[in-house]
PDB file of N, CA and C in Angstrom:
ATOM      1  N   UNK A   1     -15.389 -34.092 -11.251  1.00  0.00           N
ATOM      2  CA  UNK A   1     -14.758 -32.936 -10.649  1.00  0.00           C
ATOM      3  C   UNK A   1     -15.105 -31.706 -11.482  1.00  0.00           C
ATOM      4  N   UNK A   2     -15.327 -30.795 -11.037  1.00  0.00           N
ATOM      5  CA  UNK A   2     -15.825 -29.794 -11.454  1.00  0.00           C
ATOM      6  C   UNK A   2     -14.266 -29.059 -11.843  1.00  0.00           C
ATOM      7  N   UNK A   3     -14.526 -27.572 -12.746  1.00  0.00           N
ATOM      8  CA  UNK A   3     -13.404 -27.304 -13.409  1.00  0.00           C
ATOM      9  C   UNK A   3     -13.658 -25.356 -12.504  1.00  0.00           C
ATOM     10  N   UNK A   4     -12.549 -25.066 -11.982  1.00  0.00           N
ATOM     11  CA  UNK A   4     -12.210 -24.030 -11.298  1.00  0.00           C
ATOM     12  C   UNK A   4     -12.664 -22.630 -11.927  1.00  0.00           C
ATOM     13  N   UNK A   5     -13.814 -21.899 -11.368  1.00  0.00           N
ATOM     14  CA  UNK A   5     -14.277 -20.634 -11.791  1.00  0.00           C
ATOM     15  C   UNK A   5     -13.528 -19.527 -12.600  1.00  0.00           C
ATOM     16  N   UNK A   6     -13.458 -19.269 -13.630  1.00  0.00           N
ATOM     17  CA  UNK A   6     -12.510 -18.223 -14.052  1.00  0.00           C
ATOM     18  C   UNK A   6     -12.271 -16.953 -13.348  1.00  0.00           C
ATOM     19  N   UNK A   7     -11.643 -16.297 -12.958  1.00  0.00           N
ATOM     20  CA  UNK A   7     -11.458 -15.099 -12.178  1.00  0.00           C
ATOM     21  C   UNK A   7     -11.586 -14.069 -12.700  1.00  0.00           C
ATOM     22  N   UNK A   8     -12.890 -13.081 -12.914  1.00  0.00           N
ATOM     23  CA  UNK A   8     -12.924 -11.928 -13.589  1.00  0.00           C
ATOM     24  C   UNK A   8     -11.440 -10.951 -13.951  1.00  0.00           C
ATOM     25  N   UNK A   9     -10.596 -10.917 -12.902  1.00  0.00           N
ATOM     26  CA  UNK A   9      -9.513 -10.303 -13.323  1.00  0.00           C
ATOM     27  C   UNK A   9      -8.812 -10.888 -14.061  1.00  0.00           C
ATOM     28  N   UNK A  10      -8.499 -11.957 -14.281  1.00  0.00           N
ATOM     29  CA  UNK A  10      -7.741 -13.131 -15.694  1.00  0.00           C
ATOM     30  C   UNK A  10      -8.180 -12.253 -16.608  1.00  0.00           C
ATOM     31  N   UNK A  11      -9.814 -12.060 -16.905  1.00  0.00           N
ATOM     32  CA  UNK A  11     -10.321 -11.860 -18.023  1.00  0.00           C
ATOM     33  C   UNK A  11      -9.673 -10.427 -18.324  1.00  0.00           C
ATOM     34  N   UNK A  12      -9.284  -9.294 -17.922  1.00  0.00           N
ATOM     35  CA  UNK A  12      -9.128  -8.029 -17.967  1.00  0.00           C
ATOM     36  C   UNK A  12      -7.705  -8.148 -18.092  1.00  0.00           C
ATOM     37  N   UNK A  13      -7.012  -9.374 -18.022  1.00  0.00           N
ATOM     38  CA  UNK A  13      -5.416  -8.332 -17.917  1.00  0.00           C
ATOM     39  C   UNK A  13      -5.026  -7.922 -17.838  1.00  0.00           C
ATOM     40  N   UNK A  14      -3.488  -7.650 -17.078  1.00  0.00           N
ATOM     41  CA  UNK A  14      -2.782  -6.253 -16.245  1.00  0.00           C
ATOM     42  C   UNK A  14      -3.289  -4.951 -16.860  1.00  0.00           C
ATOM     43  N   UNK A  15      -3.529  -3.828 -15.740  1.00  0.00           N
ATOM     44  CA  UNK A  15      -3.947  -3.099 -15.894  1.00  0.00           C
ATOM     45  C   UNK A  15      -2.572  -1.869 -16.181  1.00  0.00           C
ATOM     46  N   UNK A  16      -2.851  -0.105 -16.361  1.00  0.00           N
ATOM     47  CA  UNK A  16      -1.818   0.404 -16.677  1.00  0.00           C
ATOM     48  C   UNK A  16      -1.010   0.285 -14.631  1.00  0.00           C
ATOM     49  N   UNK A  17      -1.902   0.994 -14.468  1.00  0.00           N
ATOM     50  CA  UNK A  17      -1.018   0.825 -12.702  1.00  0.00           C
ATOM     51  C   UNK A  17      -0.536  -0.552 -12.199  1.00  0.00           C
ATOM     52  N   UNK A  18      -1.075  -1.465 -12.522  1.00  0.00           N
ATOM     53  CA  UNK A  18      -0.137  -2.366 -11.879  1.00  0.00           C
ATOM     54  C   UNK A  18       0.792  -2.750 -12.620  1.00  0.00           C
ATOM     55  N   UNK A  19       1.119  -2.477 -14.090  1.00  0.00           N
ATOM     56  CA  UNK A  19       1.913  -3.211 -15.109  1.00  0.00           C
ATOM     57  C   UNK A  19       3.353  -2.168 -14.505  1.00  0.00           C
ATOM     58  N   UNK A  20       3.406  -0.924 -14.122  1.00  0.00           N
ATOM     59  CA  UNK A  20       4.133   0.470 -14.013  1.00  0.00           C
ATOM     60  C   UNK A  20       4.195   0.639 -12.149  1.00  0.00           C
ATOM     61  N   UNK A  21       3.635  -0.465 -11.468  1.00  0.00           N
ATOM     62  CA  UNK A  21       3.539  -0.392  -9.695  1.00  0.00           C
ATOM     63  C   UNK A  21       5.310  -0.162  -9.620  1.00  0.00           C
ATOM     64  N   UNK A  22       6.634  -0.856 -10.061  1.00  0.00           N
ATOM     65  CA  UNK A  22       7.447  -0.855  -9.562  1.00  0.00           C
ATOM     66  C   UNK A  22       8.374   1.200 -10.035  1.00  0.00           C
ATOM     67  N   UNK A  23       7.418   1.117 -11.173  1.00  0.00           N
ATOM     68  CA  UNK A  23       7.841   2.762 -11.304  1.00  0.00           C
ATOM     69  C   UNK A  23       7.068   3.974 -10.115  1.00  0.00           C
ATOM     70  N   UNK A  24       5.848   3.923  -9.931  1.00  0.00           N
ATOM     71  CA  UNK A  24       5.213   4.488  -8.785  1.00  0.00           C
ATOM     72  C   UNK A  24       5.592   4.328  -8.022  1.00  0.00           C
ATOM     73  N   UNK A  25       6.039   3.233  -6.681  1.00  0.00           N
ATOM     74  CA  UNK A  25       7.086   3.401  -5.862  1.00  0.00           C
ATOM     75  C   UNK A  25       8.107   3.616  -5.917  1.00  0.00           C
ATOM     76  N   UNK A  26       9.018   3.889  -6.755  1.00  0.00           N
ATOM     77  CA  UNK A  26       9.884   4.360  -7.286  1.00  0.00           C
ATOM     78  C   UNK A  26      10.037   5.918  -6.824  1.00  0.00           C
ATOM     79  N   UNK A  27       8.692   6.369  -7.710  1.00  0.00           N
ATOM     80  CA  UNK A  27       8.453   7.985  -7.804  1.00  0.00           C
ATOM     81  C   UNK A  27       8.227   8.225  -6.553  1.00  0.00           C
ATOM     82  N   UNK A  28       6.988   7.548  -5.730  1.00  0.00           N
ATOM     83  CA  UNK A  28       7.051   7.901  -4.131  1.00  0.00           C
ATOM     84  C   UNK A  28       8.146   8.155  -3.358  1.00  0.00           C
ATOM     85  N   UNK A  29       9.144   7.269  -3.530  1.00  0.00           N
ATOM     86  CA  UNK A  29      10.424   7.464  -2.316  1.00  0.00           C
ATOM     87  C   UNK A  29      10.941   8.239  -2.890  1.00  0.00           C
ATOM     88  N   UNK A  30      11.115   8.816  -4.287  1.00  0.00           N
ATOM     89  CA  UNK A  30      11.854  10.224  -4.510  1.00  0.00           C
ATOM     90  C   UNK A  30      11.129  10.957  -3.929  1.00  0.00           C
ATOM     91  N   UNK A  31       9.764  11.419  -4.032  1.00  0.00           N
ATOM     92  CA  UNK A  31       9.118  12.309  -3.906  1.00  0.00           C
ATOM     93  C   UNK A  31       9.401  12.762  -2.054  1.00  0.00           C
ATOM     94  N   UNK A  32       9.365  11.257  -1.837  1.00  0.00           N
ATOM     95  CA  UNK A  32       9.557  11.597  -0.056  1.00  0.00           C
ATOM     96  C   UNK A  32      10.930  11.872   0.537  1.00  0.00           C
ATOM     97  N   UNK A  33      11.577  11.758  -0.463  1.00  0.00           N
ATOM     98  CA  UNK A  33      13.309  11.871   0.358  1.00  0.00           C
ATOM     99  C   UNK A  33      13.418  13.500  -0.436  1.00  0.00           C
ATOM    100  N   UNK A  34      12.655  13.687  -1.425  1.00  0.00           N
ATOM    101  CA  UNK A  34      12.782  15.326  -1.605  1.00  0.00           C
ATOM    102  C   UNK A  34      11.753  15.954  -0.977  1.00  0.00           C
ATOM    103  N   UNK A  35      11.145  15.600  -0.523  1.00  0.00           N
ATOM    104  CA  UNK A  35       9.949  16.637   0.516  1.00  0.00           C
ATOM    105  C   UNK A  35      10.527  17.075   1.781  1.00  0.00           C
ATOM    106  N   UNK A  36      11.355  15.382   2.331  1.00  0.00           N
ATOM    107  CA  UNK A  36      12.072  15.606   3.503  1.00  0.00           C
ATOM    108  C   UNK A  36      13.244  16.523   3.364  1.00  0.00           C
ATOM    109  N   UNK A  37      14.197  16.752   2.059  1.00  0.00           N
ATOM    110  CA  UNK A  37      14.985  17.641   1.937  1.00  0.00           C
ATOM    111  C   UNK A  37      14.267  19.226   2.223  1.00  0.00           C
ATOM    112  N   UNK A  38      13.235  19.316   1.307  1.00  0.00           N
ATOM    113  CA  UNK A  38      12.795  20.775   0.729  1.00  0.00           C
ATOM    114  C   UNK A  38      12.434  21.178   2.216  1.00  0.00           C
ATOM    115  N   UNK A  39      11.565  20.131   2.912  1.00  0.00           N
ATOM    116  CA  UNK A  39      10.469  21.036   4.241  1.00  0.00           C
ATOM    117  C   UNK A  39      10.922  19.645   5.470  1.00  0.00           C
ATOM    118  N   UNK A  40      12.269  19.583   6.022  1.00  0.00           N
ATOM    119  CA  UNK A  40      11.951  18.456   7.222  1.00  0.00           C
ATOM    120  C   UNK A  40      11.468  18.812   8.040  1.00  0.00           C
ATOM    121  N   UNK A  41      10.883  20.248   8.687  1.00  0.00           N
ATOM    122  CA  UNK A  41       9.600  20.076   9.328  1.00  0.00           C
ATOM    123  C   UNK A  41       8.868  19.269   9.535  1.00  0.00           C
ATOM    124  N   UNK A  42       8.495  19.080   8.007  1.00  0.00           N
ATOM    125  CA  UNK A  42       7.020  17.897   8.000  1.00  0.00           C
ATOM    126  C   UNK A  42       7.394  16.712   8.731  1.00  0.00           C
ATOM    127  N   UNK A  43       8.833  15.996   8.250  1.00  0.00           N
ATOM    128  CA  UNK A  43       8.834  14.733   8.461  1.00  0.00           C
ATOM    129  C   UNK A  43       9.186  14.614  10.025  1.00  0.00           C
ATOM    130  N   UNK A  44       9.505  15.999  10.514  1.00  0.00           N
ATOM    131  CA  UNK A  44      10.300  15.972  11.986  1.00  0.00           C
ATOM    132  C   UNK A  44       8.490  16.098  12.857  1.00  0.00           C
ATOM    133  N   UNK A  45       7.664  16.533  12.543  1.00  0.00           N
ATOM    134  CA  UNK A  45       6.355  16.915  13.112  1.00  0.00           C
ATOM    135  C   UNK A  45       5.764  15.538  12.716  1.00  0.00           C
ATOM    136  N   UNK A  46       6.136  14.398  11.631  1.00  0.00           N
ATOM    137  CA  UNK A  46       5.158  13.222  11.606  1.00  0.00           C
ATOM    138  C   UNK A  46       5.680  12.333  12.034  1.00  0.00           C
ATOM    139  N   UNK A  47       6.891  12.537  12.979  1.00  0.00           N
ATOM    140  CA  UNK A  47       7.956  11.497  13.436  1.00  0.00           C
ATOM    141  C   UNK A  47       7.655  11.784  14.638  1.00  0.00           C
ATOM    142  N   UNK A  48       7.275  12.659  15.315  1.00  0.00           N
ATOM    143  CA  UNK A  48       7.060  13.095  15.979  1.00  0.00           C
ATOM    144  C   UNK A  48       4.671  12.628  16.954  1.00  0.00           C
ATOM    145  N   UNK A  49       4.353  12.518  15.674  1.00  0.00           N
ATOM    146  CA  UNK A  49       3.521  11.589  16.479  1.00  0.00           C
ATOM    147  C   UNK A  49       3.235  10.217  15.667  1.00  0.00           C
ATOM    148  N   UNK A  50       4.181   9.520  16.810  1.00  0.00           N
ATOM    149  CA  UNK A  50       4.269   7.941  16.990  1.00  0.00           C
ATOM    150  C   UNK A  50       4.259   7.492  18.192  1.00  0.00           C
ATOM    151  N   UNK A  51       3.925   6.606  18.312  1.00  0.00           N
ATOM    152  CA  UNK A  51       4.197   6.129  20.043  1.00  0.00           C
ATOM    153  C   UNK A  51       5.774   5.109  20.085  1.00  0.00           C
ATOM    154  N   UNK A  52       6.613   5.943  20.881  1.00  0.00           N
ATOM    155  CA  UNK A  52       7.503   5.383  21.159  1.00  0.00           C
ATOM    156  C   UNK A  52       7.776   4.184  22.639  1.00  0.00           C
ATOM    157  N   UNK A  53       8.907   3.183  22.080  1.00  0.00           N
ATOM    158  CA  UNK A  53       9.370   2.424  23.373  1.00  0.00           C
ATOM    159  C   UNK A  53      11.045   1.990  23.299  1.00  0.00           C
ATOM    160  N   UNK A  54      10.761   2.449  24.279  1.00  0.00           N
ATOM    161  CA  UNK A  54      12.786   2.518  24.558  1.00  0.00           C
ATOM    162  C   UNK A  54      13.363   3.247  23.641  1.00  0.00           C
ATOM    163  N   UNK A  55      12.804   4.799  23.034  1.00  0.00           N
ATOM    164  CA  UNK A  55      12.948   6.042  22.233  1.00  0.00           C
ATOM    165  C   UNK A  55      13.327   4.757  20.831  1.00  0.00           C
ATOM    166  N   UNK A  56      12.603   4.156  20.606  1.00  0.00           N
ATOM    167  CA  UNK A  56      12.467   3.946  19.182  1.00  0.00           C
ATOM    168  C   UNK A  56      10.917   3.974  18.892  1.00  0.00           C
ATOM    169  N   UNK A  57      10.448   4.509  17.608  1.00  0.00           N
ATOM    170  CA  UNK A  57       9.247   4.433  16.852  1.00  0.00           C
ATOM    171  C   UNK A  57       8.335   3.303  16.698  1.00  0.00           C
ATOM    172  N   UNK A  58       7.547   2.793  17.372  1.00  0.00           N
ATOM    173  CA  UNK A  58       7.049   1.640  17.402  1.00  0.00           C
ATOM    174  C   UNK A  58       6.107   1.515  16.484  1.00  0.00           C
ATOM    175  N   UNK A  59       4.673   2.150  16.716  1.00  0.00           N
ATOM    176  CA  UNK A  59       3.840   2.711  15.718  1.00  0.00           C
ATOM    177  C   UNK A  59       3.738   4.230  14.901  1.00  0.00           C
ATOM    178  N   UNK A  60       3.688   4.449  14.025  1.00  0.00           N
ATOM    179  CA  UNK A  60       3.775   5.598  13.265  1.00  0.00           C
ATOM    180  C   UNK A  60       1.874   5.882  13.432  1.00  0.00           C
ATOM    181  N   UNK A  61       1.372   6.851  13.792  1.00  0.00           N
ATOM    182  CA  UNK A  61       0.059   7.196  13.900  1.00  0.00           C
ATOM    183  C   UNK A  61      -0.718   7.581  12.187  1.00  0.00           C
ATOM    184  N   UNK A  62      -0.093   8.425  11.654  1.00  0.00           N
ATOM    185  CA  UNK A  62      -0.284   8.650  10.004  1.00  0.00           C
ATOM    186  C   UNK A  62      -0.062   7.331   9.716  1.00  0.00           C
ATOM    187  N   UNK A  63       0.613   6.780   9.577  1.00  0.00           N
ATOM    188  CA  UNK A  63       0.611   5.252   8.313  1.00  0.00           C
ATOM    189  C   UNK A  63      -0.448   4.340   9.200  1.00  0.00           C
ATOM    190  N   UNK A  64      -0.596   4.460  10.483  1.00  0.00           N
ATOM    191  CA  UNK A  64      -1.686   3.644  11.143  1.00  0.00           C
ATOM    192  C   UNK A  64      -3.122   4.046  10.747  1.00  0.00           C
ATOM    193  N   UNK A  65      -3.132   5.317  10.494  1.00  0.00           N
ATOM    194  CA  UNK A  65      -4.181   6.041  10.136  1.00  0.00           C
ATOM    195  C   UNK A  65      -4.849   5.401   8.587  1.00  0.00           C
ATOM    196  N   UNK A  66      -3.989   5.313   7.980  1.00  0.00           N
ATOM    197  CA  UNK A  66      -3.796   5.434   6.428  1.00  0.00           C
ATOM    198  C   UNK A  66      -4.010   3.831   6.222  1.00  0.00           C
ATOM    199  N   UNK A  67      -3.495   2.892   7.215  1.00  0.00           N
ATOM    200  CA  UNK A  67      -3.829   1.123   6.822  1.00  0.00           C
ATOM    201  C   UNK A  67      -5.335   0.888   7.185  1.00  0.00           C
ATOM    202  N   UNK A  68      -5.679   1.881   8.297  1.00  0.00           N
ATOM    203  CA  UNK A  68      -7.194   1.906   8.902  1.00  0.00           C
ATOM    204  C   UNK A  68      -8.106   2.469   8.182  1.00  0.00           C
ATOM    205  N   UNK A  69      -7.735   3.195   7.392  1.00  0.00           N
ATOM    206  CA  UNK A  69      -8.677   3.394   6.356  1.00  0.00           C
ATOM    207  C   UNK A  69      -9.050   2.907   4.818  1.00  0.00           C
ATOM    208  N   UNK A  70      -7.638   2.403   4.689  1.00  0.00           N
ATOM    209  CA  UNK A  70      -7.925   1.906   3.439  1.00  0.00           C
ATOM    210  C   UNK A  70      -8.465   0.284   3.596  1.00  0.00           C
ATOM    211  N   UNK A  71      -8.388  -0.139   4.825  1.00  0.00           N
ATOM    212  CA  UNK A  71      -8.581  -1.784   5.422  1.00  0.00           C
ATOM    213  C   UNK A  71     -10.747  -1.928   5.041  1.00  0.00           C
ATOM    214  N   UNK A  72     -11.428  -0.083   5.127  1.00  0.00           N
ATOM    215  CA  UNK A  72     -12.898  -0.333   5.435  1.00  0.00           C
ATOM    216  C   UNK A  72     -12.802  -0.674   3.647  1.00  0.00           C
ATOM    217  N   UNK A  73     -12.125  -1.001   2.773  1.00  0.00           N
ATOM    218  CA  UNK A  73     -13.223  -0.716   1.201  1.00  0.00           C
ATOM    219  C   UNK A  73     -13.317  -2.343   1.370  1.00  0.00           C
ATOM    220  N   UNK A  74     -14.087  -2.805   0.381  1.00  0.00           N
ATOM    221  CA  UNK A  74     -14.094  -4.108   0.109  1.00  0.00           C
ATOM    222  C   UNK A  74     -12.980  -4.859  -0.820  1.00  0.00           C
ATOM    223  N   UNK A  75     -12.697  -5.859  -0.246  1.00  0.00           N
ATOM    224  CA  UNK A  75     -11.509  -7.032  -1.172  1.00  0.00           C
ATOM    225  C   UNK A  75     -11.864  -7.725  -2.340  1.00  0.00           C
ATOM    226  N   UNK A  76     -10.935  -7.491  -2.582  1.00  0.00           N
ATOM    227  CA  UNK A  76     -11.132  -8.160  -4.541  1.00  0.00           C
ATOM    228  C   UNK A  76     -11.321  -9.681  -3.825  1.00  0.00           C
ATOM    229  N   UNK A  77     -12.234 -11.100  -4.545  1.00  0.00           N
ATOM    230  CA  UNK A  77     -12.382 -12.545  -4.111  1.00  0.00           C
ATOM    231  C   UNK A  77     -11.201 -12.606  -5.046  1.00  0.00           C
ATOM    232  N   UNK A  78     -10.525 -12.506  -5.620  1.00  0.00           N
ATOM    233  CA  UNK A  78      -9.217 -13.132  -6.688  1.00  0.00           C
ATOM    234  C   UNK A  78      -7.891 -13.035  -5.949  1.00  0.00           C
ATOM    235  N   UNK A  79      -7.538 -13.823  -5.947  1.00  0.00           N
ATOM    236  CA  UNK A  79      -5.971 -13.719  -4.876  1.00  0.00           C
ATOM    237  C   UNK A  79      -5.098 -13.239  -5.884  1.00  0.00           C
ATOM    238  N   UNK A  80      -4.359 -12.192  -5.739  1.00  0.00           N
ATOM    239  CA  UNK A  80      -3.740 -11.497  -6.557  1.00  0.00           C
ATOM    240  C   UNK A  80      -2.068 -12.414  -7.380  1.00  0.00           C
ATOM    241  N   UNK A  81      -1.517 -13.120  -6.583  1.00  0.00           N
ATOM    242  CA  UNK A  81      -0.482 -14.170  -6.688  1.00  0.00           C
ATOM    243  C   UNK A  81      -0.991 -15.369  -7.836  1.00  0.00           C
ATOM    244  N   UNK A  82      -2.303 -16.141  -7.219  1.00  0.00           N
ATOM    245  CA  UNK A  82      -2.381 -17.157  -7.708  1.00  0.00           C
ATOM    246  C   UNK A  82      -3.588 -17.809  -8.938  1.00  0.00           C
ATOM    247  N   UNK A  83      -4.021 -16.105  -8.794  1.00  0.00           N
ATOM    248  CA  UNK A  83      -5.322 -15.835  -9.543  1.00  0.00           C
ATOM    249  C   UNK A  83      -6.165 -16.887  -9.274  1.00  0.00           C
ATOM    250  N   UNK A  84      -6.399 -17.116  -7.899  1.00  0.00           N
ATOM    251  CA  UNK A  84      -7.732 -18.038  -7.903  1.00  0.00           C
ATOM    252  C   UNK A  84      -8.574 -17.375  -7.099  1.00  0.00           C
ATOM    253  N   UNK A  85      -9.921 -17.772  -7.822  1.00  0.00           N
ATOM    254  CA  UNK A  85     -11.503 -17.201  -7.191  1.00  0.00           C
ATOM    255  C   UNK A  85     -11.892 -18.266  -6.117  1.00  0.00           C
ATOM    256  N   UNK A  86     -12.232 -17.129  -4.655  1.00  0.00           N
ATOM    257  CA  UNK A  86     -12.632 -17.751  -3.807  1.00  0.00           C
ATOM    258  C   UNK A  86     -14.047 -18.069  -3.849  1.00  0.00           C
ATOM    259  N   UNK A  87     -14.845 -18.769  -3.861  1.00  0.00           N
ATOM    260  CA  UNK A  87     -16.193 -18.888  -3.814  1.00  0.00           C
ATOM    261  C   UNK A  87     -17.042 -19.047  -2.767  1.00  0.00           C
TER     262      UNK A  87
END
């Protein structure tokens, strides 16, 4: 039996952003519940294009926008959970 590929990311160990991920979302939802205070414009104009059904928000068009673009880069082969390399 052969012995399981090491996973380049093993080798590098947590990085600064992911060691600090639960402080960055953190900072995001402040940042967004004070943007929505300072200017709800914005959030009333991005609530505003979604496609609704039965006047609830079904899809949000910006965050659809935003999964569709970040979906074209390429995927790490290391499963982030179980650190195993797909081969």
């Amino acid at each position: 039996m052969t012995q399981p590929q090491a996973c380049p990311a093993d080798e590098q160990g947590i990085g600064f952003f992911e060691r600090y991920l639960t402080v960055w979302v953190g900072l995001c939802i402040v940042a967004g519940i004070a943007m929505g205070k300072v200017a709800p414009g914005i959030a009333k104009s991005l609530d505003n294009m979604a496609i609704y059904v039965n006047d609830a928000p079904v899809i949000s068009i910006p965050i659809a926008t935003y999964h569709t673009s970040g979906s074209s880069r390429p995927r790490e082969k290391c499963g982030f959970v179980t650190s195993s390399c797909i081969s």
